[in-house]
PDB file of N, CA and C in Angstrom:
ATOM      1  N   UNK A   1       0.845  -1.178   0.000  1.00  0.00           N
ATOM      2  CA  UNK A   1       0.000   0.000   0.000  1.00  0.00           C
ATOM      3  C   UNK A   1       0.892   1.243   0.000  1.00  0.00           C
ATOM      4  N   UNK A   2       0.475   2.211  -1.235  1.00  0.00           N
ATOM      5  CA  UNK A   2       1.632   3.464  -0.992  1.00  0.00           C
ATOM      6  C   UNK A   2       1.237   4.383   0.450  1.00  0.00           C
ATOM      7  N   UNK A   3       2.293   5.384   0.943  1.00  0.00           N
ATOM      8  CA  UNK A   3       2.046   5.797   1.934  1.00  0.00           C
ATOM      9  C   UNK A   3       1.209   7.100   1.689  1.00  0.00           C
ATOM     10  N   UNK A   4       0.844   7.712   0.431  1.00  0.00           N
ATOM     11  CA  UNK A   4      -0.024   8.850   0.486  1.00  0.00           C
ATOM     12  C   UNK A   4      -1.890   7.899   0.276  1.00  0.00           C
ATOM     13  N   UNK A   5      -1.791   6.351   0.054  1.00  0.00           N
ATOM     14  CA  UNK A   5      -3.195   5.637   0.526  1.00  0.00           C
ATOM     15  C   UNK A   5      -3.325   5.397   1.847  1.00  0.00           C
ATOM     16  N   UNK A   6      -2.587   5.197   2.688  1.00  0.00           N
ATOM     17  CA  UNK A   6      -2.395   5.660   4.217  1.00  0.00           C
ATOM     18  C   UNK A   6      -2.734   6.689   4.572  1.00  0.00           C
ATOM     19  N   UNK A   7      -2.197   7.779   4.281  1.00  0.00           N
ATOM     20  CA  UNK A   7      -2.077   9.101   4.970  1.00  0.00           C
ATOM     21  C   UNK A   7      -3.915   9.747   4.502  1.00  0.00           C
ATOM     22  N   UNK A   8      -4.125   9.177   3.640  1.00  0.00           N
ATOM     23  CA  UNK A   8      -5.415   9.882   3.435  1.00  0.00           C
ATOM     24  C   UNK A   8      -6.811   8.485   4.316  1.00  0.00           C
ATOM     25  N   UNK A   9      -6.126   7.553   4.279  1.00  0.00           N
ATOM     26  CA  UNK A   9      -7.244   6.763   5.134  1.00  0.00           C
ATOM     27  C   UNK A   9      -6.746   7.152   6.641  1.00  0.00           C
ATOM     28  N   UNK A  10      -5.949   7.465   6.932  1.00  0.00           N
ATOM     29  CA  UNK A  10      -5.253   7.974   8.069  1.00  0.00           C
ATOM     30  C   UNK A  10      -6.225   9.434   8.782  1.00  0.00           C
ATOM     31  N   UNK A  11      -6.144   9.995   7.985  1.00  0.00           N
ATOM     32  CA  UNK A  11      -6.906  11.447   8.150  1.00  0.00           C
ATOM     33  C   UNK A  11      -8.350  11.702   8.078  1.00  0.00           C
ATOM     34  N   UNK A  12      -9.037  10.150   8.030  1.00  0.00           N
ATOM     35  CA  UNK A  12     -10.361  10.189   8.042  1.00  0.00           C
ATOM     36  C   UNK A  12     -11.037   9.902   9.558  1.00  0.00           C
ATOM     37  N   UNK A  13      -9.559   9.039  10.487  1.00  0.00           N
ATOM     38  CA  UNK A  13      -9.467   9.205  11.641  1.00  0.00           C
ATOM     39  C   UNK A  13     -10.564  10.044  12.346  1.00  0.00           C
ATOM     40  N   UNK A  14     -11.246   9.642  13.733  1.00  0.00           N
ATOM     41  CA  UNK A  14     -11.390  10.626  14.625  1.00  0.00           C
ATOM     42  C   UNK A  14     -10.007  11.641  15.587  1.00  0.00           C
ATOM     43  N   UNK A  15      -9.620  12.572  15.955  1.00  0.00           N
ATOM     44  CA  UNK A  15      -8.748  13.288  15.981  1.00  0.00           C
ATOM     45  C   UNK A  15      -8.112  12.072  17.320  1.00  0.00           C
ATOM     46  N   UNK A  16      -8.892  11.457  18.098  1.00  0.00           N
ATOM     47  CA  UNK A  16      -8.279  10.701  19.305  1.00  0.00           C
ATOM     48  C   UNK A  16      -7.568   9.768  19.140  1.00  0.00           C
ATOM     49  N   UNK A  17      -8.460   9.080  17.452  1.00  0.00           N
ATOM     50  CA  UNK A  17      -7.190   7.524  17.098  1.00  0.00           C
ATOM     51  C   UNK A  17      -6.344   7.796  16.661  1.00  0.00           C
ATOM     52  N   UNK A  18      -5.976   9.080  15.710  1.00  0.00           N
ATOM     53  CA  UNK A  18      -5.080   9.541  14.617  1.00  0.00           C
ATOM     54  C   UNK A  18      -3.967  10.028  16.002  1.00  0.00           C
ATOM     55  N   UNK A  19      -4.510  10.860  17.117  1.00  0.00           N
ATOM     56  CA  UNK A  19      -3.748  10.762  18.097  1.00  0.00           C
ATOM     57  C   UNK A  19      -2.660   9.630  18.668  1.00  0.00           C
ATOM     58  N   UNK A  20      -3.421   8.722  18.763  1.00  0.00           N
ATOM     59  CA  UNK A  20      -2.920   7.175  19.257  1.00  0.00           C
ATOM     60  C   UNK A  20      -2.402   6.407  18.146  1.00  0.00           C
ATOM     61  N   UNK A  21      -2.764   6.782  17.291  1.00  0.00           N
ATOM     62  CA  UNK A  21      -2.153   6.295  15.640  1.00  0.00           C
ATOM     63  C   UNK A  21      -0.785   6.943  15.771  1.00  0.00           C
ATOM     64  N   UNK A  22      -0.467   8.542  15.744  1.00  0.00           N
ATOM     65  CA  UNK A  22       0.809   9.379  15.911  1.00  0.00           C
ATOM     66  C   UNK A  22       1.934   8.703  16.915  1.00  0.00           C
ATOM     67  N   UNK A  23       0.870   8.183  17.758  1.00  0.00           N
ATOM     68  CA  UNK A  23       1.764   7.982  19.557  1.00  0.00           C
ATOM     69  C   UNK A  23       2.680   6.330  18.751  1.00  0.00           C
ATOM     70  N   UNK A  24       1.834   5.874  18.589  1.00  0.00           N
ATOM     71  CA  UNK A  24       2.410   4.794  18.007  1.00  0.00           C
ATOM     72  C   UNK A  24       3.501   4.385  17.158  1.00  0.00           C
ATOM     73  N   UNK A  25       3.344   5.414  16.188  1.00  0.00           N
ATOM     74  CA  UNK A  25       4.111   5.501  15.262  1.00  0.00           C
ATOM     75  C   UNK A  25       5.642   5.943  15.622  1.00  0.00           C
ATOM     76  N   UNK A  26       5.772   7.200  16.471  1.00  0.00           N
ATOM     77  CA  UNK A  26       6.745   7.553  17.373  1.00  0.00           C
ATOM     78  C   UNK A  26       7.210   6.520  17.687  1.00  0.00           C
ATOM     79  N   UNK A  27       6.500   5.853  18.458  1.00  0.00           N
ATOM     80  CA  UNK A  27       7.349   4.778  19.684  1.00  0.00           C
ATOM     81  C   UNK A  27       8.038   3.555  18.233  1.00  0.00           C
ATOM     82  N   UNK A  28       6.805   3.340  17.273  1.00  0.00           N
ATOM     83  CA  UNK A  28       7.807   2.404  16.750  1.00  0.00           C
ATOM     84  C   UNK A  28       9.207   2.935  15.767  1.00  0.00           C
ATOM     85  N   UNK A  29       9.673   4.160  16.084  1.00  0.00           N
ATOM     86  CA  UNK A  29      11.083   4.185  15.527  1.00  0.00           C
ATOM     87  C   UNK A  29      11.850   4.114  16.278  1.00  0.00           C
ATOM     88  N   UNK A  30      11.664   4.257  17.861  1.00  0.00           N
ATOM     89  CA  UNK A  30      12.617   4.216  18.845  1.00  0.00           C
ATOM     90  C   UNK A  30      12.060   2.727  19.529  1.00  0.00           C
ATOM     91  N   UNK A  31      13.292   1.535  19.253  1.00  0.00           N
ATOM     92  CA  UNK A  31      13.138   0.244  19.444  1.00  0.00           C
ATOM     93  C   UNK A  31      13.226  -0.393  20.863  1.00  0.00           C
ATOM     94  N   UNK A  32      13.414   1.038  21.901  1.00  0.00           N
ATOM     95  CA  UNK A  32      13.699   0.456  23.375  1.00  0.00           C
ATOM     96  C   UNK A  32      11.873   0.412  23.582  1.00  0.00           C
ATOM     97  N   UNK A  33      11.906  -0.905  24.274  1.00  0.00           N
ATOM     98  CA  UNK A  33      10.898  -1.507  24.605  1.00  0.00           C
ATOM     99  C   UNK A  33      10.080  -0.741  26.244  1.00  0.00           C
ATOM    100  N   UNK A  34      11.003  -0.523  26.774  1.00  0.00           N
ATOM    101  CA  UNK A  34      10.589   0.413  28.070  1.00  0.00           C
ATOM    102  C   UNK A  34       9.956   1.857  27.345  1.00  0.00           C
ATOM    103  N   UNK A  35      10.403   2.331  26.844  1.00  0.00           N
ATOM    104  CA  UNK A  35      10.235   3.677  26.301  1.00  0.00           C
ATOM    105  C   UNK A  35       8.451   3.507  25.290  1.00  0.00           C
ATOM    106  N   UNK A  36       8.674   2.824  24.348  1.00  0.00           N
ATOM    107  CA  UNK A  36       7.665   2.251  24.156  1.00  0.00           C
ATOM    108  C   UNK A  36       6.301   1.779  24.835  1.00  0.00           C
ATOM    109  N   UNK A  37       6.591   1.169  25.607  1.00  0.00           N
ATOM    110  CA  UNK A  37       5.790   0.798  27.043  1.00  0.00           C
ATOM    111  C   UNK A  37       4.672   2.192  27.392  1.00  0.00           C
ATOM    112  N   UNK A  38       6.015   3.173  27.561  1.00  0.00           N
ATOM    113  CA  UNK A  38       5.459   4.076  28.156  1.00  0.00           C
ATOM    114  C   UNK A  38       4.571   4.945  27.894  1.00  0.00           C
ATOM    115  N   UNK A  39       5.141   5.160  26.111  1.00  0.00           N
ATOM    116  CA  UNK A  39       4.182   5.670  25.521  1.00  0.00           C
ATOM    117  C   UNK A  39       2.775   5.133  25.339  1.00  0.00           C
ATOM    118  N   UNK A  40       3.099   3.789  25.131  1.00  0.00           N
ATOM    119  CA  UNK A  40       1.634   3.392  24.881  1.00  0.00           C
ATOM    120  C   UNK A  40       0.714   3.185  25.900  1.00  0.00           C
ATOM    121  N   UNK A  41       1.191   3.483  27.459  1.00  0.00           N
ATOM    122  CA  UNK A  41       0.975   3.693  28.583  1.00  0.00           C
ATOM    123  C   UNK A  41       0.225   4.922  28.780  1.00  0.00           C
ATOM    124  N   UNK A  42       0.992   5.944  27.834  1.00  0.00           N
ATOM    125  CA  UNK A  42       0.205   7.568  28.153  1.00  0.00           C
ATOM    126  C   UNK A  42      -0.651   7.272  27.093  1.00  0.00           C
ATOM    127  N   UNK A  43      -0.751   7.106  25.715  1.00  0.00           N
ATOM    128  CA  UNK A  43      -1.641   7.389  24.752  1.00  0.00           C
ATOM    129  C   UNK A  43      -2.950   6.704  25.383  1.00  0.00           C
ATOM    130  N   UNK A  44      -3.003   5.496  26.113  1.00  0.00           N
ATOM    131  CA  UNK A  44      -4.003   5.131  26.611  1.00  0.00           C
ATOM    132  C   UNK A  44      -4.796   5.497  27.587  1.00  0.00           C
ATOM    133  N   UNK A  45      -3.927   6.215  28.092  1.00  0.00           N
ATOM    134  CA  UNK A  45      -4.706   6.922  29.585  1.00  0.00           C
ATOM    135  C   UNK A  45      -4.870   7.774  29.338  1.00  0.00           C
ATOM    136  N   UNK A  46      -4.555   8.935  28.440  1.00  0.00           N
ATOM    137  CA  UNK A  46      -4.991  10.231  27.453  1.00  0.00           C
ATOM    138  C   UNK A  46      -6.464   9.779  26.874  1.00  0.00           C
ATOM    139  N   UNK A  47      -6.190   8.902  26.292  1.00  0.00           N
ATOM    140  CA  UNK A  47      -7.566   7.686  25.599  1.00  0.00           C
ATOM    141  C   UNK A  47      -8.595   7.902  26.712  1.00  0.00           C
ATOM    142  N   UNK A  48      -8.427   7.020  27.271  1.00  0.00           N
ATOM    143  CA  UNK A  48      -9.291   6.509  28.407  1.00  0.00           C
ATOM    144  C   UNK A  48      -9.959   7.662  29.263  1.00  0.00           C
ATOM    145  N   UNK A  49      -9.292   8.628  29.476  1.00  0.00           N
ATOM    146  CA  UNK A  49      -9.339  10.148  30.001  1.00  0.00           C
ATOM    147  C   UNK A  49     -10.593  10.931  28.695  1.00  0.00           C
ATOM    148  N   UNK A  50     -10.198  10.958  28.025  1.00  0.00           N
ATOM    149  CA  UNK A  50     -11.117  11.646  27.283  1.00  0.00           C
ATOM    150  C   UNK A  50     -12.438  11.085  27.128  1.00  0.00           C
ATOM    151  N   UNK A  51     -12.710   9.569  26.841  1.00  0.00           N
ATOM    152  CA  UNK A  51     -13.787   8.617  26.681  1.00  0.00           C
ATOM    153  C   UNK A  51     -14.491   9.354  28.112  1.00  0.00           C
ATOM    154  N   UNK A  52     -14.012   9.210  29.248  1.00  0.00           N
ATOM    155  CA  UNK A  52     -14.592   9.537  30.440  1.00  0.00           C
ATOM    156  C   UNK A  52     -15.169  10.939  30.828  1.00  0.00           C
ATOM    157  N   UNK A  53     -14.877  11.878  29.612  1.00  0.00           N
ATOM    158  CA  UNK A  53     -15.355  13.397  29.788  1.00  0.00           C
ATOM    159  C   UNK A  53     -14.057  14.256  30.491  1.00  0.00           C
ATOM    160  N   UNK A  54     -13.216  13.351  31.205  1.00  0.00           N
ATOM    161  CA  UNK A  54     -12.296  14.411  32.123  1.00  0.00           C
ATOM    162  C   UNK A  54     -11.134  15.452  30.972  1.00  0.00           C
ATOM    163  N   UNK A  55     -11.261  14.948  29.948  1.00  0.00           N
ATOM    164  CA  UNK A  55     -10.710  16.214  29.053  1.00  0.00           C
ATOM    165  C   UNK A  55     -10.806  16.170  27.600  1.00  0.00           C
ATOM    166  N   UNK A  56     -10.511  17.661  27.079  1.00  0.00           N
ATOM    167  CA  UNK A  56     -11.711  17.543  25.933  1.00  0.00           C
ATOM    168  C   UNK A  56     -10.553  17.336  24.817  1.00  0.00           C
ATOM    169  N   UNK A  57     -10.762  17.254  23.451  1.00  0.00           N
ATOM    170  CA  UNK A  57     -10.427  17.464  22.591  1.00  0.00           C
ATOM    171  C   UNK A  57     -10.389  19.310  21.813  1.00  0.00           C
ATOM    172  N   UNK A  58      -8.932  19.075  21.233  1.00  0.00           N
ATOM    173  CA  UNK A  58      -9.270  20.371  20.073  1.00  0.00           C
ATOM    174  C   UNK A  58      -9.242  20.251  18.964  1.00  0.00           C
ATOM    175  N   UNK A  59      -9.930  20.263  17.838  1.00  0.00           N
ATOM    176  CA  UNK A  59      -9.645  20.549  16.373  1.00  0.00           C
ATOM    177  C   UNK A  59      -8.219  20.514  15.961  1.00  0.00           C
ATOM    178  N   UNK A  60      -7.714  19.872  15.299  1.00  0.00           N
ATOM    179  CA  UNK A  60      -6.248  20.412  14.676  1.00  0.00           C
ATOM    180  C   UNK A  60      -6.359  22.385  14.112  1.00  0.00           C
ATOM    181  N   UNK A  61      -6.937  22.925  13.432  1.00  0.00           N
ATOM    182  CA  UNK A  61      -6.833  23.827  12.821  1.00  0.00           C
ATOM    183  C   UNK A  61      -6.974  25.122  14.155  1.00  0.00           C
ATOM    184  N   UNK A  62      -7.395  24.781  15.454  1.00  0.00           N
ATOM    185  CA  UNK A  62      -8.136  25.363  16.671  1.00  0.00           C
ATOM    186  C   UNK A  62      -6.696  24.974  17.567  1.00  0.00           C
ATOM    187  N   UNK A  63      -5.841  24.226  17.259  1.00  0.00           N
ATOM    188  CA  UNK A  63      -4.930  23.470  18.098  1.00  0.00           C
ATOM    189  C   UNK A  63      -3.851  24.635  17.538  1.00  0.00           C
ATOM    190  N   UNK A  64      -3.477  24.582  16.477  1.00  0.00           N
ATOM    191  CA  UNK A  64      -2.479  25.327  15.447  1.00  0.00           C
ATOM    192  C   UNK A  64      -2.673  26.668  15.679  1.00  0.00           C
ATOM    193  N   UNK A  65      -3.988  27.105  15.931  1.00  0.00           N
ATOM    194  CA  UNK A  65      -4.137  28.371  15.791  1.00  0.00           C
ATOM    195  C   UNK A  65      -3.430  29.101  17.289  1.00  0.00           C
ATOM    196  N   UNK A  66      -3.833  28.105  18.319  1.00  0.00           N
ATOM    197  CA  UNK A  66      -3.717  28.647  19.424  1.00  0.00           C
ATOM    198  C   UNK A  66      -2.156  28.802  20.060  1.00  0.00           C
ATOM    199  N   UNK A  67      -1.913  27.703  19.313  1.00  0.00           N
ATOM    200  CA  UNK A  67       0.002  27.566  19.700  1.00  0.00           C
ATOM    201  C   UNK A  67       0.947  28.479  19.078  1.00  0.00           C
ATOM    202  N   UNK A  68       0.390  29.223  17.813  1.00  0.00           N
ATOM    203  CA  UNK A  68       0.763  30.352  17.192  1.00  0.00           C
ATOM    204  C   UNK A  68       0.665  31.697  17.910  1.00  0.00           C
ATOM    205  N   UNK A  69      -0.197  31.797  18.146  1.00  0.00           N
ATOM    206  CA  UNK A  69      -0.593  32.770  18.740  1.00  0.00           C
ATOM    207  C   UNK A  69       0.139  32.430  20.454  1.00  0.00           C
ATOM    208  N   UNK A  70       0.323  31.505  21.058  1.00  0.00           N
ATOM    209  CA  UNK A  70       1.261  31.558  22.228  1.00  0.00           C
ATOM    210  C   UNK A  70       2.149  31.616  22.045  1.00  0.00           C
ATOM    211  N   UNK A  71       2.972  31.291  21.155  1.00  0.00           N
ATOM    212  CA  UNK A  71       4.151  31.306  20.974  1.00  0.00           C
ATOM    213  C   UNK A  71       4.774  32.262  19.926  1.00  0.00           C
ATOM    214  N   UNK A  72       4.205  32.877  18.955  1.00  0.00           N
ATOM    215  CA  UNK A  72       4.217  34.457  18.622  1.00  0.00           C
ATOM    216  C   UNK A  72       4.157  35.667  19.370  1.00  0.00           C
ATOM    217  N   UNK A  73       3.299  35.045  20.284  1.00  0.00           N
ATOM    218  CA  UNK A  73       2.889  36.891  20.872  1.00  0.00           C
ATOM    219  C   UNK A  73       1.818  36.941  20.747  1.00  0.00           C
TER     220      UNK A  73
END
């Protein structure tokens, strides 16, 4: 499968799996297994955290906007 048929079934994602999709992907270029662990330790409890209401999601385009603007001025 080429990787721009990925990236577009990728992006049809809800923003939480494409999240946990990202987390994943990270951990699998760095091959230490602890490190790994860990991540997939947080992406799940980030997961699990949100399913439960205790925190929300932002839009990517609402996410971008806001980190610009903090970190611009």
């Amino acid at each position: 499968m080429e990787l721009s048929v990925i990236e577009k079934e990728a992006m049809r994602l809800p923003d939480t799996e494409r999240a946990l999709l990202a987390g994943r992907l990270l951990t699998s270029l760095d091959k230490s297994p602890d490190l790994q662990r860990k991540w997939t330790e947080e992406a799940e409890r980030r997961y699990a955290a949100y399913l439960r209401g205790d925190i929300a999601v932002v839009d990517g385009p609402q996410a971008m906007a806001s980190l610009h603007a903090r970190f611009r001025g």
